[in-house]
Protein backbone atom coordinates (compact mmCIF):
# COMPACT_ATOMS: atom_id res chain seq x y z
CA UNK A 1 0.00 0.00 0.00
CA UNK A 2 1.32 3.49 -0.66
CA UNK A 3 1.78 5.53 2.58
CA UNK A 4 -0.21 8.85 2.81
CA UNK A 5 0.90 11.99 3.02
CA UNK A 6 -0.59 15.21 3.82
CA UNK A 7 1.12 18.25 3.07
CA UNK A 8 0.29 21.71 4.09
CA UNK A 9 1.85 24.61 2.67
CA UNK A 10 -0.70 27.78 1.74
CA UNK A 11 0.81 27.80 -1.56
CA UNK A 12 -1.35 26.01 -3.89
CA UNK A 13 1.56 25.08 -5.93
CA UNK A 14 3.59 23.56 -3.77
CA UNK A 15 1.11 20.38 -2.52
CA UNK A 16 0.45 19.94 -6.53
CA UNK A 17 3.87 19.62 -7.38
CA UNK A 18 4.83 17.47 -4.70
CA UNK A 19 1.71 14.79 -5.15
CA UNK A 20 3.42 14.70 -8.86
CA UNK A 21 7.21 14.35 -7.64
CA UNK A 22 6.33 11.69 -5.03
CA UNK A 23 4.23 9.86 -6.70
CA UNK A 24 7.12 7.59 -8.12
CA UNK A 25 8.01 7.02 -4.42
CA UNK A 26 5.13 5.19 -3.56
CA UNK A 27 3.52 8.36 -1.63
CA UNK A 28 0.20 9.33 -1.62
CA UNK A 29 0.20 13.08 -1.42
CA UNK A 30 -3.33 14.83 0.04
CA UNK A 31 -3.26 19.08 0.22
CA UNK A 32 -4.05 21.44 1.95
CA UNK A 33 -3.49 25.07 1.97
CA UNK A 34 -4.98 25.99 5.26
CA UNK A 35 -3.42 24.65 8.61
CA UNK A 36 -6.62 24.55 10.18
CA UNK A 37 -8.35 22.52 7.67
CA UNK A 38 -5.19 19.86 8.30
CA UNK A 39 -6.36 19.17 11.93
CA UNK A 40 -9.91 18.21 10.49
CA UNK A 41 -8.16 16.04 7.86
CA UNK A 42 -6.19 14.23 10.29
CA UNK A 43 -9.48 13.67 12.21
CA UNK A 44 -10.78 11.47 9.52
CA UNK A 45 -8.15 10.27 7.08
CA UNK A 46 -5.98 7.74 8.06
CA UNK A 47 -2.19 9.74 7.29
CA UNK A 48 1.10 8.61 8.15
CA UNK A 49 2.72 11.36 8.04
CA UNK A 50 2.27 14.95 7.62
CA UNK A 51 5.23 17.57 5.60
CA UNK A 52 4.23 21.20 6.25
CA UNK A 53 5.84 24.15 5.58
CA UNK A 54 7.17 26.83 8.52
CA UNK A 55 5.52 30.12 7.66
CA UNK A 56 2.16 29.70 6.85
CA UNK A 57 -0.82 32.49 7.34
CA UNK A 58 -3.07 31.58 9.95
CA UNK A 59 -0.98 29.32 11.76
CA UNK A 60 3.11 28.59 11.40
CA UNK A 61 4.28 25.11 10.74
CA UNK A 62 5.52 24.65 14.79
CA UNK A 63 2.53 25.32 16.36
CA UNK A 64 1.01 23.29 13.98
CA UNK A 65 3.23 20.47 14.85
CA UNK A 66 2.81 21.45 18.79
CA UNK A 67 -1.27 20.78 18.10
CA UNK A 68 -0.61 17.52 15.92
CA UNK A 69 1.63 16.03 18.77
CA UNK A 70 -0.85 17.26 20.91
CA UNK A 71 -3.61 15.20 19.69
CA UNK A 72 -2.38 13.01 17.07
CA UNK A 73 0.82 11.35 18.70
CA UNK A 74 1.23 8.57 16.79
CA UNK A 75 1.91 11.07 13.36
CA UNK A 76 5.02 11.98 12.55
CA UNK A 77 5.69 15.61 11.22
CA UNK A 78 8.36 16.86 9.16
CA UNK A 79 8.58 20.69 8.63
CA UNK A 80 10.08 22.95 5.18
CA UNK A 81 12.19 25.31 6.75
CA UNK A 82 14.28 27.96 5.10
CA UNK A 83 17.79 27.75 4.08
CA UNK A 84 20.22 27.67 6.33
CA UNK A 85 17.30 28.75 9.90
CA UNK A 86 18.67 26.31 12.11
CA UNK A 87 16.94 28.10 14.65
CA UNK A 88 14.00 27.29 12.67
CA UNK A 89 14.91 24.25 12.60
CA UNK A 90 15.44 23.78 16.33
CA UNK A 91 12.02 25.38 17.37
CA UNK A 92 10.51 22.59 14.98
CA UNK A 93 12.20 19.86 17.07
CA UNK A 94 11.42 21.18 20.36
CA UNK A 95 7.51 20.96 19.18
CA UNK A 96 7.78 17.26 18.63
CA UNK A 97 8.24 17.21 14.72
CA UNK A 98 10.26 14.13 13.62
CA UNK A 99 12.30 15.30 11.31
CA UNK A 100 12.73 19.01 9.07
CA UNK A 101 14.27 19.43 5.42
CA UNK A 102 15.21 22.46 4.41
CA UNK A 103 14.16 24.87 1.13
CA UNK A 104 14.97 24.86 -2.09
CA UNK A 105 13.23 21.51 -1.56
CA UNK A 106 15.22 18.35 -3.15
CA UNK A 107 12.61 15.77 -3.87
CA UNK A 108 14.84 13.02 -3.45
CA UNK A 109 15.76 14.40 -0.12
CA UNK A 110 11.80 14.91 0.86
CA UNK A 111 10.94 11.23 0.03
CA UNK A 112 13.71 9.63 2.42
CA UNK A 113 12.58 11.70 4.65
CA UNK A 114 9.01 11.09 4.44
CA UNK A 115 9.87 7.06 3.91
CA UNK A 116 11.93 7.43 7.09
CA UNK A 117 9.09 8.69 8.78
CA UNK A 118 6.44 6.11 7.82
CA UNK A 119 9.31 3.41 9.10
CA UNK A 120 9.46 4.43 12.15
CA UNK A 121 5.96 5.51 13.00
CA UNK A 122 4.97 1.78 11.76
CA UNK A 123 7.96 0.51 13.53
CA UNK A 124 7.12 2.49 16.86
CA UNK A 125 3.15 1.11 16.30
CA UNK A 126 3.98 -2.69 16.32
CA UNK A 127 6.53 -2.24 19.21
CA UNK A 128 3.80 -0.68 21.43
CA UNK A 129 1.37 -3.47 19.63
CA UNK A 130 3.80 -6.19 20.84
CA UNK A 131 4.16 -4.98 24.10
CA UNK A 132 0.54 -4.75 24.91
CA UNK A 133 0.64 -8.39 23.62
CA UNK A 134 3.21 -9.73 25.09
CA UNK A 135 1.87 -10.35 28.87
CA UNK A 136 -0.69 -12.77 26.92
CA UNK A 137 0.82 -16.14 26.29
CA UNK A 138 -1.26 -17.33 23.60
CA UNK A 139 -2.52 -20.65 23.74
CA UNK A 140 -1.10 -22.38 26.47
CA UNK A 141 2.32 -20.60 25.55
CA UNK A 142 1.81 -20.92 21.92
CA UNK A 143 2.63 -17.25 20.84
CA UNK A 144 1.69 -16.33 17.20
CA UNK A 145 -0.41 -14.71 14.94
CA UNK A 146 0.73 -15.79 11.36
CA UNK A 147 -1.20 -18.40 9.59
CA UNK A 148 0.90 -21.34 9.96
CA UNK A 149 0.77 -20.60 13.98
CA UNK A 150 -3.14 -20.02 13.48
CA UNK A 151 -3.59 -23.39 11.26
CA UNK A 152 -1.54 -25.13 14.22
CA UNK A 153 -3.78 -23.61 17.06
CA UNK A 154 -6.55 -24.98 14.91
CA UNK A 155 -5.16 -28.65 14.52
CA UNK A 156 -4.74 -28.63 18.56
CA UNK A 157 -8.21 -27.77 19.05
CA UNK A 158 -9.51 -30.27 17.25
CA UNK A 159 -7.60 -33.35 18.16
CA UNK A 160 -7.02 -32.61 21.98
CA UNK A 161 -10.25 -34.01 22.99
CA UNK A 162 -9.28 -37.05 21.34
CA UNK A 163 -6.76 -40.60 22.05
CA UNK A 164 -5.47 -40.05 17.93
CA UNK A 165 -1.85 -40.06 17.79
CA UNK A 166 -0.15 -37.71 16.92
CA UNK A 167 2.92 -36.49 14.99
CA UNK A 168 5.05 -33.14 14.93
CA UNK A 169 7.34 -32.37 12.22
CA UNK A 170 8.99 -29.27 11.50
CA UNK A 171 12.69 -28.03 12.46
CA UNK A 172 14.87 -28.39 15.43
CA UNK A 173 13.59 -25.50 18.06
CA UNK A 174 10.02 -24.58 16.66
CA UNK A 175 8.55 -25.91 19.92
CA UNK A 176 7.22 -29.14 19.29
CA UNK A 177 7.37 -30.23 22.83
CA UNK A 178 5.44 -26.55 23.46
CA UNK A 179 2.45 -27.98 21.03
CA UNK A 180 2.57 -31.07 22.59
CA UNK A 181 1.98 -30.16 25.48
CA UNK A 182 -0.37 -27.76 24.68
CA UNK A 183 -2.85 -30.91 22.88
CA UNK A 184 -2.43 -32.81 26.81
CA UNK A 185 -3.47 -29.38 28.75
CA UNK A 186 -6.72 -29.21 26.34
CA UNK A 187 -7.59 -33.15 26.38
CA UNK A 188 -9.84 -34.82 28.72
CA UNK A 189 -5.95 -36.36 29.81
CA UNK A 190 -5.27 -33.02 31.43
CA UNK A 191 -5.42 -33.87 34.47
CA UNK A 192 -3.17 -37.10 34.42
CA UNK A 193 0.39 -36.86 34.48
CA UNK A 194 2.09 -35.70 30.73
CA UNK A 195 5.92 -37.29 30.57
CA UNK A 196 8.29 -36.10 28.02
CA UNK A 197 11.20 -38.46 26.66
CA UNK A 198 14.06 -37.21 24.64
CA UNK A 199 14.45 -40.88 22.57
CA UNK A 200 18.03 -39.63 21.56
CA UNK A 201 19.65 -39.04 25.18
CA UNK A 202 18.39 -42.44 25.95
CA UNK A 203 21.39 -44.81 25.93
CA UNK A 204 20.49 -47.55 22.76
CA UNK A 205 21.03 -50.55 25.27
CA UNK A 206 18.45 -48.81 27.73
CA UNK A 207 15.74 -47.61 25.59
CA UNK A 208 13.61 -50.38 26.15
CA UNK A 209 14.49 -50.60 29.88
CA UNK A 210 13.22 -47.11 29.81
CA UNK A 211 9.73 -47.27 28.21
CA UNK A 212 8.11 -50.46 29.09
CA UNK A 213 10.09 -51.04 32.32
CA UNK A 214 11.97 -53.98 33.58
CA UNK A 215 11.07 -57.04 35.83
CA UNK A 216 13.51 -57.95 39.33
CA UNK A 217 16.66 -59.36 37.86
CA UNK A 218 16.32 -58.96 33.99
CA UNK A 219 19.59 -57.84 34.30
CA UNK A 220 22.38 -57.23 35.97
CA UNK A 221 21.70 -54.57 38.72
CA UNK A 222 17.79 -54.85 38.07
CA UNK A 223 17.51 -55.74 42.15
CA UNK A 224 13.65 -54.56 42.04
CA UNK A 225 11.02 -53.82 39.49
CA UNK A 226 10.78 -50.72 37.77
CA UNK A 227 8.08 -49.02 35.89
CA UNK A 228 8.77 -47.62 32.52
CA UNK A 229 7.70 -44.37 31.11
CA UNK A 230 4.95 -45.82 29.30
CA UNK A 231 3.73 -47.08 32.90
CA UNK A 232 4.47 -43.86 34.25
CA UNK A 233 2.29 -41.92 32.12
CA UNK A 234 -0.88 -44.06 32.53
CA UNK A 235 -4.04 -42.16 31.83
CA UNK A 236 -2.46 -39.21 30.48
CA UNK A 237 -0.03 -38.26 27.34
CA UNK A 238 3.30 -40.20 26.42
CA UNK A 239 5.78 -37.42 24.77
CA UNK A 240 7.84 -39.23 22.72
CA UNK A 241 10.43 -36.45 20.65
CA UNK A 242 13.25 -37.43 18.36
CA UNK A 243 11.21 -40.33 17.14
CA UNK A 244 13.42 -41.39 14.07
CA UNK A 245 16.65 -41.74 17.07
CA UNK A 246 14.55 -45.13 18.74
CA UNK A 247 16.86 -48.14 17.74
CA UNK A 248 15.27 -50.44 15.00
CA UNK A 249 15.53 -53.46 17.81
CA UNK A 250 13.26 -51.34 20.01
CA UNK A 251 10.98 -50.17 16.90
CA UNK A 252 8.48 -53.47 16.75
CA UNK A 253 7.47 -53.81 20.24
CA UNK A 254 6.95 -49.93 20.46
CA UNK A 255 4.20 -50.82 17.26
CA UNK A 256 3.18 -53.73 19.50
CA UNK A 257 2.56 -51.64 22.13
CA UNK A 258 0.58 -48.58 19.98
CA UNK A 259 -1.42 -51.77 18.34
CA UNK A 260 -2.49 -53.74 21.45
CA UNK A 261 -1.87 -51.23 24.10
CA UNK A 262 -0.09 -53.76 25.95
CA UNK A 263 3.50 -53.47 27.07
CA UNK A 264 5.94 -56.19 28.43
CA UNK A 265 8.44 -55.06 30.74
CA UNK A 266 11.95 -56.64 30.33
CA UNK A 267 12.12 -60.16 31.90
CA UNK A 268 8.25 -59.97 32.48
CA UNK A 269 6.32 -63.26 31.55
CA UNK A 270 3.17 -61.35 31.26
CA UNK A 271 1.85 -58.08 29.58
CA UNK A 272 0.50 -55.07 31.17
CA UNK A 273 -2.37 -53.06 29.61
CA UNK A 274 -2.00 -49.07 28.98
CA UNK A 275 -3.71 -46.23 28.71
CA UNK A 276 -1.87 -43.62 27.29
CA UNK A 277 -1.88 -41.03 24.22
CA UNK A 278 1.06 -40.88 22.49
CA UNK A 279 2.53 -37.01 20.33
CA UNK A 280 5.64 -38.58 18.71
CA UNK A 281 8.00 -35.54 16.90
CA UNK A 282 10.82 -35.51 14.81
CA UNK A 283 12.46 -32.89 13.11
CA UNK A 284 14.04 -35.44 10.46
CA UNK A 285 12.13 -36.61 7.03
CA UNK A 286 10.67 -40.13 8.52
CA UNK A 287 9.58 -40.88 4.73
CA UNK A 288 13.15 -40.74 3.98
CA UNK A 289 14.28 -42.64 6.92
CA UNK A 290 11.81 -45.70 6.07
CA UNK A 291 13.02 -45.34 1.98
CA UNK A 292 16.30 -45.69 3.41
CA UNK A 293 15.92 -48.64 6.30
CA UNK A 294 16.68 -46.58 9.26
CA UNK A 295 12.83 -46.52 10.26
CA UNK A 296 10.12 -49.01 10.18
CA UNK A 297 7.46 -48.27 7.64
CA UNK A 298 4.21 -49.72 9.57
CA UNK A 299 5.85 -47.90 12.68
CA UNK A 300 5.16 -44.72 10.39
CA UNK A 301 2.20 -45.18 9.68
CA UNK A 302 1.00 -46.14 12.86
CA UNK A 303 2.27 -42.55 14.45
CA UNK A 304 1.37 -40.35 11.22
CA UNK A 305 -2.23 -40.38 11.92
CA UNK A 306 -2.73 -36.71 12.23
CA UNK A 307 0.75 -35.06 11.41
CA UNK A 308 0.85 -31.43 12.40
CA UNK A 309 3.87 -29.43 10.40
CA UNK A 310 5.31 -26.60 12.93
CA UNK A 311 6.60 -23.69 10.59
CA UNK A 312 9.99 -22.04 11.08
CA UNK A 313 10.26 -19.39 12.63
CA UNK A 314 12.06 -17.49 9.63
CA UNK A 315 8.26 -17.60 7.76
CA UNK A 316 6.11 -16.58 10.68
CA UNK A 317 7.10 -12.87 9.82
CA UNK A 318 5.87 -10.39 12.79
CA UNK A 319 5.85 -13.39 15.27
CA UNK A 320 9.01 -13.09 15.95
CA UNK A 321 9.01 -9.82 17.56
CA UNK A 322 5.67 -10.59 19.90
CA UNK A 323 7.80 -14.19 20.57
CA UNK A 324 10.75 -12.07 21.32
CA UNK A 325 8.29 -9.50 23.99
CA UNK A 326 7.02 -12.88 25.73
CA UNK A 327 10.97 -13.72 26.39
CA UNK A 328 11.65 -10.44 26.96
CA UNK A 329 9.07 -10.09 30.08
CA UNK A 330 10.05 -13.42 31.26
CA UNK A 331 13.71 -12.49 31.18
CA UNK A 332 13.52 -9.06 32.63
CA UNK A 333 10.86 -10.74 35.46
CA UNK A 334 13.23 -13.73 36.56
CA UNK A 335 16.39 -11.65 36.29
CA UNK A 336 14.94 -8.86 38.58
CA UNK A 337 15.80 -6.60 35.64
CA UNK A 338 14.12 -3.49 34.75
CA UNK A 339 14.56 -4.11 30.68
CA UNK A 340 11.36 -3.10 29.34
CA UNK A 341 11.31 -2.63 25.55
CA UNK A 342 13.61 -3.27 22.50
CA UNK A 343 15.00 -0.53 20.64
CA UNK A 344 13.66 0.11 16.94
CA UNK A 345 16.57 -0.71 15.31
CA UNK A 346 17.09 -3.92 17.74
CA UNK A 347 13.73 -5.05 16.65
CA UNK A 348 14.65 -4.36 12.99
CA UNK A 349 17.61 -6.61 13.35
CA UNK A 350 15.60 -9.22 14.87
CA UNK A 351 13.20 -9.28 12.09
CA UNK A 352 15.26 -9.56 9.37
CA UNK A 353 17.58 -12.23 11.00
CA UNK A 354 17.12 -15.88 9.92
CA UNK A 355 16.82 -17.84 12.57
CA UNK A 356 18.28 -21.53 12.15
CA UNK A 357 18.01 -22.28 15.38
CA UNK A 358 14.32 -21.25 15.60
CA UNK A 359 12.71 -20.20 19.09
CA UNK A 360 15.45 -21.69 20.90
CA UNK A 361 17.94 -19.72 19.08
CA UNK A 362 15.26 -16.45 19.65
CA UNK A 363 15.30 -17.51 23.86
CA UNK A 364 18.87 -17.31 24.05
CA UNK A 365 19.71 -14.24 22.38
CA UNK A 366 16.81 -11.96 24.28
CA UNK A 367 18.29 -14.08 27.33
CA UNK A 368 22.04 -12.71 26.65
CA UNK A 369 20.15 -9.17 25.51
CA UNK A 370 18.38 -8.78 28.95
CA UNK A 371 21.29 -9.79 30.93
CA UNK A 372 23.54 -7.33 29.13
CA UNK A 373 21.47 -4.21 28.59
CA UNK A 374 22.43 -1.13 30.55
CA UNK A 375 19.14 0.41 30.08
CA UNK A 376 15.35 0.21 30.16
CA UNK A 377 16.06 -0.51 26.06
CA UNK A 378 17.75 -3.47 24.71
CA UNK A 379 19.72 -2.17 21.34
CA UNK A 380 21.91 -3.55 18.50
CA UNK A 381 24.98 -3.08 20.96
CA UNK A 382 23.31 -5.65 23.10
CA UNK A 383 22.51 -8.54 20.36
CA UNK A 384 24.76 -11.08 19.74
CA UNK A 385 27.07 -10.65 16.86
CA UNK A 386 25.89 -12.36 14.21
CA UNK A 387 22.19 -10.65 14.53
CA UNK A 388 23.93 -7.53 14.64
CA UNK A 389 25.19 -7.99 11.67
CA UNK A 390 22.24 -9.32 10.37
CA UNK A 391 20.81 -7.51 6.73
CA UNK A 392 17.39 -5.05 7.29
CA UNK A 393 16.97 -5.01 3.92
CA UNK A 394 13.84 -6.65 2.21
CA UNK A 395 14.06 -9.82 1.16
CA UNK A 396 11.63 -12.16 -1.76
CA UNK A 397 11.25 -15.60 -0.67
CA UNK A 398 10.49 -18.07 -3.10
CA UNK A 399 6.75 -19.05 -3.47
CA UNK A 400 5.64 -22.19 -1.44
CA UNK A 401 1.91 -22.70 -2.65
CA UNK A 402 0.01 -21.77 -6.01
CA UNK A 403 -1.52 -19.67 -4.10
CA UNK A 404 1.91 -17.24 -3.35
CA UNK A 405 3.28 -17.35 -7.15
CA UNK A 406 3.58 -13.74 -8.24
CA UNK A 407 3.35 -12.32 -11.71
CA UNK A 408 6.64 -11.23 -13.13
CA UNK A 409 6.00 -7.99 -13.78
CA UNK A 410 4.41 -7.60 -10.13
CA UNK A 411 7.63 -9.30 -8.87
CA UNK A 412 9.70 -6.54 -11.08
CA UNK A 413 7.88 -3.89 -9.89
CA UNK A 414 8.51 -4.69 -6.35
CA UNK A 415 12.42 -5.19 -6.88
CA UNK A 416 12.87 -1.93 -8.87
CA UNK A 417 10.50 0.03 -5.56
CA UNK A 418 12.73 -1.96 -3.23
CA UNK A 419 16.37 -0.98 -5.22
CA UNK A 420 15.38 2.70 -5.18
CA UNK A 421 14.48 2.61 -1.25
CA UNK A 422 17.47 0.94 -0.87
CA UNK A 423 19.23 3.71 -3.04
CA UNK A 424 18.31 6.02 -0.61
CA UNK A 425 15.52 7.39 -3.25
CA UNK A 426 18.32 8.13 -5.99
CA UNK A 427 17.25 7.16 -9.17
CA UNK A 428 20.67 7.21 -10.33
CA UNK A 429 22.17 4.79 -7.54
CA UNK A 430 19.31 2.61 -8.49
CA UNK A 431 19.79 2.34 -11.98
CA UNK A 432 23.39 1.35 -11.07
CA UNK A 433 21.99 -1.23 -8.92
CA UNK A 434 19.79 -2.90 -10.95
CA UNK A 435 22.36 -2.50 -14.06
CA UNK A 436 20.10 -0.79 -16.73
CA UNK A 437 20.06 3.01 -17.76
CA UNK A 438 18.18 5.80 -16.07
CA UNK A 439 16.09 5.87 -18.84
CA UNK A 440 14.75 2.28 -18.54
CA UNK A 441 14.40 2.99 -14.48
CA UNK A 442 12.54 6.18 -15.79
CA UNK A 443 9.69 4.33 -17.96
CA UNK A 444 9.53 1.36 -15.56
CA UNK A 445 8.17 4.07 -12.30
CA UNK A 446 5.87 6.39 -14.73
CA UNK A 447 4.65 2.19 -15.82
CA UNK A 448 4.37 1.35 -12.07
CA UNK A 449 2.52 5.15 -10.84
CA UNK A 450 -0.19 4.38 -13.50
CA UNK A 451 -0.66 1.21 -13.07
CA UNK A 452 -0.56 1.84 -8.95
């Protein structure tokens, strides 16, 4: 969407030529000639952002600023000033106004400015957005609002009140263990115990030991019975992640047990029977393991009765910032810290960062942020190095669904938009960017403003 401007400047002129100039930029430009008449546009437009000029009739450009701030906060204003009136200039800052260019006007100059501004008043709007949401934990701690998080949510409500097995996919650190036990807290098991088992930190020569238990001397040092996990988790949820590590020796009687619901314990003569759901997770291709031999295929299919694929967190866009608030008040809380907020360039950072290590990755660097901020704010200085370093610019991902395949020329026109922002607004940087003439750049913006 193009952002809206309104400018106010009593010269007639002035708003025309600038709704032509900026056009290009992907500004909207409204006019008006009479402060006044700005304060009842603002009222009921929606405008991010608002250039006026300094000396104006009925009312100068700082006390119109003073009256914006005064009852439209959330808009930045940038104020025309003469040449060289930094005391102009200085008067405009001290009324709140975010920014001031200064006459003759330089377009190019006047769009970064007004781009700037947008930024950071959008930036500045989903901080305060993410705060507010932040002391909400979502679904039992599920914390999300994109649509793979929403089709998850979804999933969970409608298998929790069921005994289907389940099966979590998706990368190392997207909280799988989080979902799981998110299904137990919402099924009619919520009340009985939910046990968690990490299948690869079980020694191979214990794993069966460990679920189904072992009789008085089935082995050396087995000087009493002991109840297995399985056992342990009678009536309510068996949590069974890193599925694909279980040894292939172990693999049958664990489809046994799923089949009959029956377990033996080791050096038992007879079976026991169970009650208990199982939420297997993996974040390694099972397919591929059974193709391959490492994994049992009627195992598979036994646990891939509902399969639920957690997304990373590098496609749940804005998430990552209301994940990174719910860490941040849990940090700042246990720490006895008074960090309240991330900085808008922190948050920028985070955002554009890629995240291979998913929410884990996210826990540990708001953890290290918290602990080393010297202020209320965490910033960049507090990040760890390689988020610092981490790109802000926009980036295309490649298109998942039919659904998210672009036209080319749509896909053009957003690279060419996205080369001159990055250029600063210089059409000539941009050209040299995207390695074609000033000319061609030309005839591809008037293409995009009338087609916009």
């Amino acid at each position: 969407m193009k952002a809206q401007v309104l400018s106010v400047d009593d010269d007639p002129s002035v708003g025309s030529m600038l709704k032509r100039a900026l056009a290009p930029f992907d500004l909207d430009v409204s006019c008006v000639t009479d402060p006044i008449a700005a304060l009842d546009v603002l009222a009921t437009k929606h405008i991010d952002v608002v250039l006026t000029d300094l000396r104006m009739a009925r009312l100068d450009g700082v006390d119109l600023c003073e009256r914006i701030r005064a009852a439209f906060p959330d808009v930045p204003v940038i104020v025309v000033t003469a040449f060289g009136s930094m005391e102009s200039a200085v008067r405009a800052l001290r009324a709140g106004a975010y920014d001031f260019v200064t006459k003759p006007v330089d377009i190019e100059i006047i769009a970064r400015a007004l781009r700037r501004a947008v930024e950071h008043r959008f930036l500045k709007g989903e901080l305060l957005r993410l705060q507010r949401e932040a002391a909400s934990s979502g679904s039992h701690g599920i914390i999300g609002e994109s649509e793979g998080v929403q089709t998850v949510l979804a999933l969970i409500d409608r298998v929790a009140d069921t005994d289907v097995t389940v099966l979590l996919t998706g990368e190392s650190g997207t909280g799988k263990e989080l979902v799981a036990r998110a299904i137990h807290l919402k099924s009619k098991r919520a009340e009985r115990p939910l046990v968690a088992v990490n299948c690869a930190a079980i020694p191979e020569a214990l794993v069966e030991s460990e679920l189904f238990g072992h009789a008085r001397g089935a082995f050396t040092d087995a000087q009493r019975p002991r109840a297995g996990l399985m056992a342990r988790a009678r009536g309510g949820t068996l949590f069974l992640d890193e599925i694909a590590d279980i040894p292939l020796a172990v693999q049958p009687k664990l489809l046994r047990a799923l089949q009959e619901r029956t377990i033996r314990p080791v050096g038992a003569d007879d079976e026991e029977p169970i009650d208990v759901r199982i939420i297997a997770a993996t974040h390694v291709d099972l397919e591929e393991a059974v193709r391959s031999g490492r994994f049992r295929e009627d195992l598979f299919y036994r646990l891939d009765v509902v399969r639920m694929e957690l997304p990373p967190l590098r496609e749940r866009g804005g998430d990552v910032l209301l994940i990174a608030h719910h860490f941040l008040e849990r940090f700042s809380s246990s720490m006895g810290r008074g960090v309240r907020r991330f900085s808008e360039a922190a948050a920028a950072r985070l955002r554009s960062y890629a995240w291979p290590g998913n929410i884990r990755e996210l826990a540990n660097c708001v953890e290290r942020a918290v602990t080393l901020a010297r202020l209320e704010e965490i910033t960049v200085d507090d990040l760890p190095p390689r988020i610092r370093q981490a790109s802000v610019e926009s980036t295309f991902s490649l298109p998942r669904q039919p659904e998210d395949v672009l036209p080319l020329e749509e896909i053009q026109r957003r690279y060419v938009l996205a080369a001159v922002e990055a250029a600063g607004g210089s059409k000539a940087e941009a050209a040299r960017l995207l390695n074609v003439d000033r000319a061609t750049l030309y005839r591809w913006l008037a293409r995009y403003q009338q087609s916009g």
